[in-house]
PDB file of N, CA and C in Angstrom:
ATOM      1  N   UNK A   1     -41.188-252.962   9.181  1.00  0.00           N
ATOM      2  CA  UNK A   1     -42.183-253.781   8.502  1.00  0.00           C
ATOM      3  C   UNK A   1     -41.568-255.091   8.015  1.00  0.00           C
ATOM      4  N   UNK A   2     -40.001-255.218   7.387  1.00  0.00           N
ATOM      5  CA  UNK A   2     -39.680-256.283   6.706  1.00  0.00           C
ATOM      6  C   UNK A   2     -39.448-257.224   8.057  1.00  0.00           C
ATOM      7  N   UNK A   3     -39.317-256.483   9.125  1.00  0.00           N
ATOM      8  CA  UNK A   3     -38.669-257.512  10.152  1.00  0.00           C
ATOM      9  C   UNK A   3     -40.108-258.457  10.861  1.00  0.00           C
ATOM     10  N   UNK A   4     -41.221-257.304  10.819  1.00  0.00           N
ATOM     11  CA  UNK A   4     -42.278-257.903  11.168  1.00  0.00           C
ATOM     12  C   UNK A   4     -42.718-259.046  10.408  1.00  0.00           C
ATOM     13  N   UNK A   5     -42.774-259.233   9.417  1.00  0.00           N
ATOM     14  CA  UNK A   5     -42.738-260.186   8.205  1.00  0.00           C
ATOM     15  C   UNK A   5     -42.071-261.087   8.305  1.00  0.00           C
ATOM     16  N   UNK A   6     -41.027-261.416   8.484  1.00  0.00           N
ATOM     17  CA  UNK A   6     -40.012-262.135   9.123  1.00  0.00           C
ATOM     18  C   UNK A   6     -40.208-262.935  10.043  1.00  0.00           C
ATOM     19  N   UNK A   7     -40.704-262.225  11.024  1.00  0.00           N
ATOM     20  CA  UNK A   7     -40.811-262.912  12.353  1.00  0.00           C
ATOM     21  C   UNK A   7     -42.292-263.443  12.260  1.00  0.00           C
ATOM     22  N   UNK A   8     -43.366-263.373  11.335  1.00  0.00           N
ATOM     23  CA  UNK A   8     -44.504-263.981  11.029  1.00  0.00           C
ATOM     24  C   UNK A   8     -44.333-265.501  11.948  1.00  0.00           C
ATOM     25  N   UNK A   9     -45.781-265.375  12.735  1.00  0.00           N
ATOM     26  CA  UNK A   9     -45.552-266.826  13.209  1.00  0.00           C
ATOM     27  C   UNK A   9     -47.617-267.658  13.360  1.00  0.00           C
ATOM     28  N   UNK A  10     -47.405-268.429  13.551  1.00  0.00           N
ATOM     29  CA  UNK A  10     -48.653-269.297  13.613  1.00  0.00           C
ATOM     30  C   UNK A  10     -49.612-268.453  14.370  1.00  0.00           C
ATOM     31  N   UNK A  11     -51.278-268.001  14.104  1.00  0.00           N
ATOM     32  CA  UNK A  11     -51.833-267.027  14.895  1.00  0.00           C
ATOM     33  C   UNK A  11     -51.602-265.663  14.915  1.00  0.00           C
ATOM     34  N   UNK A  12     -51.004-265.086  13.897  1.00  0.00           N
ATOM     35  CA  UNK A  12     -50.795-263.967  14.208  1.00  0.00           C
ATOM     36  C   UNK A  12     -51.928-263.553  12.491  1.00  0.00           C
ATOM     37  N   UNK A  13     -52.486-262.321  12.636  1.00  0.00           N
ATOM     38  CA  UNK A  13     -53.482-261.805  11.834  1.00  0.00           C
ATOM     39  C   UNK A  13     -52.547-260.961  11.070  1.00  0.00           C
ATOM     40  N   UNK A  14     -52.740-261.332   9.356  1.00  0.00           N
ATOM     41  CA  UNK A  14     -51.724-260.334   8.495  1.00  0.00           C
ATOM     42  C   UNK A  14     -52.879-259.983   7.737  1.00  0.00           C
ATOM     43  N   UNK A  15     -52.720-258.581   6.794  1.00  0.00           N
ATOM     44  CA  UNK A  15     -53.033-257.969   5.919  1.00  0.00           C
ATOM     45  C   UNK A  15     -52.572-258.174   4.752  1.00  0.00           C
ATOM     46  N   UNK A  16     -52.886-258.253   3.492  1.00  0.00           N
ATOM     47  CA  UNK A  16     -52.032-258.410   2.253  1.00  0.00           C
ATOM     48  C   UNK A  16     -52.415-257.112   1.597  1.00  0.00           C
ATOM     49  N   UNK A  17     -51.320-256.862   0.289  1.00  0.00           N
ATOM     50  CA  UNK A  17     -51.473-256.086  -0.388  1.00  0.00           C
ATOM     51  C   UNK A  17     -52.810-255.782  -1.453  1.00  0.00           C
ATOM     52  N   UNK A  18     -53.218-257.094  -1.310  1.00  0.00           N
ATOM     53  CA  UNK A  18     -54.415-257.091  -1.963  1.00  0.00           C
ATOM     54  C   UNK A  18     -55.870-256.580  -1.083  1.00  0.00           C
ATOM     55  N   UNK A  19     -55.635-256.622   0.261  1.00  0.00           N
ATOM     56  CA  UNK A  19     -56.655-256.194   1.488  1.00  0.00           C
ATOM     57  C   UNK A  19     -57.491-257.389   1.629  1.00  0.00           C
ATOM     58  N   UNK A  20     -56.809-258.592   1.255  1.00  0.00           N
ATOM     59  CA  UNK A  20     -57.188-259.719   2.308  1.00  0.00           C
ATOM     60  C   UNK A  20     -56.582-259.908   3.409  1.00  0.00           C
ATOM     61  N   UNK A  21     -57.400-259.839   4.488  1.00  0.00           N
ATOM     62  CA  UNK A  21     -57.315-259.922   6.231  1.00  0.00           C
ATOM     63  C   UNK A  21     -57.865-261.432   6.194  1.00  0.00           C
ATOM     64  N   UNK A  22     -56.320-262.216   7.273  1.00  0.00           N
ATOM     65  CA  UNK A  22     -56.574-263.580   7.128  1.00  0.00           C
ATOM     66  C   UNK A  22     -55.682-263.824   8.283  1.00  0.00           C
ATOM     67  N   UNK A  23     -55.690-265.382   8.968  1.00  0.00           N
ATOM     68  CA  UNK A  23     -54.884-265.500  10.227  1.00  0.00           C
ATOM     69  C   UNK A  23     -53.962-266.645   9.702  1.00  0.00           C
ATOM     70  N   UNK A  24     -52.475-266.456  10.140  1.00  0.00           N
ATOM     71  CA  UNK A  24     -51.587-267.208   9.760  1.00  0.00           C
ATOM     72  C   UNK A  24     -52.067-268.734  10.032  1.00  0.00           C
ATOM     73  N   UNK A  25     -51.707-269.573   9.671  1.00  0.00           N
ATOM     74  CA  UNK A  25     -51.759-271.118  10.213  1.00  0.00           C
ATOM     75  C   UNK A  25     -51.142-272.292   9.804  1.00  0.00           C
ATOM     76  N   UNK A  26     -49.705-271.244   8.860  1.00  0.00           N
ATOM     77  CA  UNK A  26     -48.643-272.289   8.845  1.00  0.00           C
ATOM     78  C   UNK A  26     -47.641-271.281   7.892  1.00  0.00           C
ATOM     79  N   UNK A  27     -46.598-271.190   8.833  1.00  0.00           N
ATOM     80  CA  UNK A  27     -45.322-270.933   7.848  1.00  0.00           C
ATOM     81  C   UNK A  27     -44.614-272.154   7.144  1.00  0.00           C
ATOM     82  N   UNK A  28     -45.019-271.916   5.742  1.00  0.00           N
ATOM     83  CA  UNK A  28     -44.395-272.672   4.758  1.00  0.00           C
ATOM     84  C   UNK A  28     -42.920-272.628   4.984  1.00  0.00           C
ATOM     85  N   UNK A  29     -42.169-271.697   4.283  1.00  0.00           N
ATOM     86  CA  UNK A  29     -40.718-271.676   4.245  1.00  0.00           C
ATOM     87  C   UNK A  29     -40.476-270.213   4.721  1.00  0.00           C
ATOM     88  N   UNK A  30     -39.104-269.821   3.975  1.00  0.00           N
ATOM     89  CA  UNK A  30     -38.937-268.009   4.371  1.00  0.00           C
ATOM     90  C   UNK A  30     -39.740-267.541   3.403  1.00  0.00           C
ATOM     91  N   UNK A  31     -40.290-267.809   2.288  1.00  0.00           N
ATOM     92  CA  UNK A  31     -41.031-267.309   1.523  1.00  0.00           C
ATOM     93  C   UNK A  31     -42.134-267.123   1.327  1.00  0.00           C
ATOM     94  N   UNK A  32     -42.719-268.143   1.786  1.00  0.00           N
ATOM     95  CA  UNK A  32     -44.292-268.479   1.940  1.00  0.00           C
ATOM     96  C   UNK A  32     -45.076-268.719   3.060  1.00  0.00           C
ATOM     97  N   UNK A  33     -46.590-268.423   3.478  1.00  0.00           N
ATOM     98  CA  UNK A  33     -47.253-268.726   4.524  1.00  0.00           C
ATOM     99  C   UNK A  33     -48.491-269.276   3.978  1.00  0.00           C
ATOM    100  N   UNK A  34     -49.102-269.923   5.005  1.00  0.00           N
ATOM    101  CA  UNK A  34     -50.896-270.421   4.723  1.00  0.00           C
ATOM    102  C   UNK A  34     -51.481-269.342   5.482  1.00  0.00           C
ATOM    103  N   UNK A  35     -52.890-268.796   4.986  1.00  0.00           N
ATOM    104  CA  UNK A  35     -53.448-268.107   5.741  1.00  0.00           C
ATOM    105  C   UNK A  35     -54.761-268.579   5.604  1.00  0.00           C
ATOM    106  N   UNK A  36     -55.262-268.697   6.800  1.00  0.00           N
ATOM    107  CA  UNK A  36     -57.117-269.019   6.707  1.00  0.00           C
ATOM    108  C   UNK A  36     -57.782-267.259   6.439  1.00  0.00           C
ATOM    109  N   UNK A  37     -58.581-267.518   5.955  1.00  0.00           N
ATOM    110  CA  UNK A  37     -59.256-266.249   5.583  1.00  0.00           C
ATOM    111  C   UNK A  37     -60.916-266.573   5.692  1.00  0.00           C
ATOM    112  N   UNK A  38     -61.446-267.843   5.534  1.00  0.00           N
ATOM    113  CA  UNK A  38     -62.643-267.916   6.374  1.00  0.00           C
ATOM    114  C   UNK A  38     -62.632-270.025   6.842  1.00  0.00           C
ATOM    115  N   UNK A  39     -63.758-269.932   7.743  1.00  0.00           N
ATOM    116  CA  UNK A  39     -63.426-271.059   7.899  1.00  0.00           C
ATOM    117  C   UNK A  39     -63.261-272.422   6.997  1.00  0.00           C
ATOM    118  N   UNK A  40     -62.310-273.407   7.495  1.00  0.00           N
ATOM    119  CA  UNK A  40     -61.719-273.959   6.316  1.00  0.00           C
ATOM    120  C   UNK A  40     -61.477-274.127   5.341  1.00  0.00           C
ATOM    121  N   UNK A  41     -61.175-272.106   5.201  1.00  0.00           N
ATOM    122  CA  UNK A  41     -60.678-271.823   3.959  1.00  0.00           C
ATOM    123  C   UNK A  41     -59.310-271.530   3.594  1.00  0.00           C
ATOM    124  N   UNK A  42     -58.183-272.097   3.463  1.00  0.00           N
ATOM    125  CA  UNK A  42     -56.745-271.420   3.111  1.00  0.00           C
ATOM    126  C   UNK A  42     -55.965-271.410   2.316  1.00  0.00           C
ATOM    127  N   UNK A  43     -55.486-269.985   1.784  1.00  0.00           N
ATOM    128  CA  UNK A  43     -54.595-269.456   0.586  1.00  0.00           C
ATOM    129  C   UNK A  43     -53.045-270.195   1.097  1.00  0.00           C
ATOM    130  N   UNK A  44     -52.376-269.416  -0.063  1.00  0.00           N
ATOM    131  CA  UNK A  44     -50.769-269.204   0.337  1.00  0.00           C
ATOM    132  C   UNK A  44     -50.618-268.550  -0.411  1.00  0.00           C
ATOM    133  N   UNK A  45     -49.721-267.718   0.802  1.00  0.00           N
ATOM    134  CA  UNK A  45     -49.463-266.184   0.743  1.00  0.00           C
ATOM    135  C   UNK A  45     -47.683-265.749   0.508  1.00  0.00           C
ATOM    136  N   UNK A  46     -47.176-265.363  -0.633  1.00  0.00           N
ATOM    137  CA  UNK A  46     -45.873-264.961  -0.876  1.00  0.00           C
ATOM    138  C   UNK A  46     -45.779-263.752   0.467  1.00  0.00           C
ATOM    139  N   UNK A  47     -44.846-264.366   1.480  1.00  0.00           N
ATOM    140  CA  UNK A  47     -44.640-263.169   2.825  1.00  0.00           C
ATOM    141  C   UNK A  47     -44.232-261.737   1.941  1.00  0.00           C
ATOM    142  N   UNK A  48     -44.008-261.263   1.151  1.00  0.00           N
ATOM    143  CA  UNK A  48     -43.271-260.236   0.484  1.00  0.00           C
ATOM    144  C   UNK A  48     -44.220-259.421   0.429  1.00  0.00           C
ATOM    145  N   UNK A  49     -46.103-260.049   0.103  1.00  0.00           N
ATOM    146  CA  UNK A  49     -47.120-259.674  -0.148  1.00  0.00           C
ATOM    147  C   UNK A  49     -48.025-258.972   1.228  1.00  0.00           C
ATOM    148  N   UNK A  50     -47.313-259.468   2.492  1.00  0.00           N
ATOM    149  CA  UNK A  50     -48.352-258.517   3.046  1.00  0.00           C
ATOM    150  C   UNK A  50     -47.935-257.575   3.827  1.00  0.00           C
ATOM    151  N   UNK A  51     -48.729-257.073   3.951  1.00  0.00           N
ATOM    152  CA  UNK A  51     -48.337-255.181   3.894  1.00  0.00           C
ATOM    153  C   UNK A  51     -48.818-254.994   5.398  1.00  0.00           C
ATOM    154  N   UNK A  52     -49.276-255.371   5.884  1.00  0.00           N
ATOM    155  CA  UNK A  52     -49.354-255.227   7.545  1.00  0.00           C
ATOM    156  C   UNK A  52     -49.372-256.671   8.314  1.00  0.00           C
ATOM    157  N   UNK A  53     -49.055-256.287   9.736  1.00  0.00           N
ATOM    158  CA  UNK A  53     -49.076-257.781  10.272  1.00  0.00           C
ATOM    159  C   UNK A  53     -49.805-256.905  11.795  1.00  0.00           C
ATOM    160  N   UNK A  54     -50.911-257.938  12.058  1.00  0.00           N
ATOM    161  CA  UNK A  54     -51.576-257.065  13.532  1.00  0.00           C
ATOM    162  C   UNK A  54     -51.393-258.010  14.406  1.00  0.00           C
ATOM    163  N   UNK A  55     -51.196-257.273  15.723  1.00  0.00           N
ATOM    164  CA  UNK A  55     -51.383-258.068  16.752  1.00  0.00           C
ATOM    165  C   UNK A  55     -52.025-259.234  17.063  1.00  0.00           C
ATOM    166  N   UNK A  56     -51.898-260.233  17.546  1.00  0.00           N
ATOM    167  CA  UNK A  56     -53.019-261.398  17.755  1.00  0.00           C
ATOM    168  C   UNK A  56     -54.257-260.908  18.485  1.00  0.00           C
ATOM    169  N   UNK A  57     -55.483-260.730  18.113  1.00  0.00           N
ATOM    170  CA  UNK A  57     -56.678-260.496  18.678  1.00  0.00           C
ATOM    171  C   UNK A  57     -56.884-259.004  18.801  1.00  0.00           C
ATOM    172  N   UNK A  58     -55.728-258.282  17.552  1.00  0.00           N
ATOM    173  CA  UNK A  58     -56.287-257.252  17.265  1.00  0.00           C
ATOM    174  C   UNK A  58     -57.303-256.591  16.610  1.00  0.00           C
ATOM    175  N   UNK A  59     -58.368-255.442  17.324  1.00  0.00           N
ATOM    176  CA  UNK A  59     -59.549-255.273  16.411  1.00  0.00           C
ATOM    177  C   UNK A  59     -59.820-254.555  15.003  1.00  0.00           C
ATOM    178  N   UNK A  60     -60.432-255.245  14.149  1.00  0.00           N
ATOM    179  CA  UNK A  60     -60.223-254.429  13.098  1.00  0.00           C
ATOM    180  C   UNK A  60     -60.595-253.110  12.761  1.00  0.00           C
ATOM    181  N   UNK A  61     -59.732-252.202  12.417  1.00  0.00           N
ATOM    182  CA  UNK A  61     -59.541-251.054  12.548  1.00  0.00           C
ATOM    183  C   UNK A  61     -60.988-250.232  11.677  1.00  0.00           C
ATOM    184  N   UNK A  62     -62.741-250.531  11.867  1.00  0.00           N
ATOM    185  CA  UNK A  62     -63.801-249.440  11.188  1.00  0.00           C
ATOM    186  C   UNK A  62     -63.196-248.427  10.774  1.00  0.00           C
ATOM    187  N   UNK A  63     -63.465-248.039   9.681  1.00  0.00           N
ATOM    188  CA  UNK A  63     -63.308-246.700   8.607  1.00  0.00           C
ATOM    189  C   UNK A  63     -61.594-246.532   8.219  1.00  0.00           C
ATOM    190  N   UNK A  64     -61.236-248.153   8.685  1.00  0.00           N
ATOM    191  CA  UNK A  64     -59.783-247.764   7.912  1.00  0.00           C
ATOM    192  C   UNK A  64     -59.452-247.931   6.814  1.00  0.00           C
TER     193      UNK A  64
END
């Protein structure tokens, strides 16, 4: 998981600990990312904070 985090890159769909599902669209530093979460909408996200990272154009997982 920490390595997946790590390797976070532009386009790729993360999860946070909080269960915001959002798509990367800029690695800040090693610490930080932008994530859109709806359209031209975007946070920044402490990488430490998210708790899954999915495939690009992976589907979201109903009744998970």
């Amino acid at each position: 998981h920490r390595e997946m985090v790590a390797n976070l890159r532009r386009g790729d769909t993360v999860v946070t600990s909080g269960g915001i599902i959002g798509k990367v669209t800029k690695v800040r530093d090693e610490a930080e990312i932008e994530v859109e979460i709806a359209d031209n909408t975007r946070v920044r996200v402490i990488k430490s904070t998210v708790s899954e990272v999915r495939a690009k154009g992976e589907p979201v997982k109903e009744g998970a």
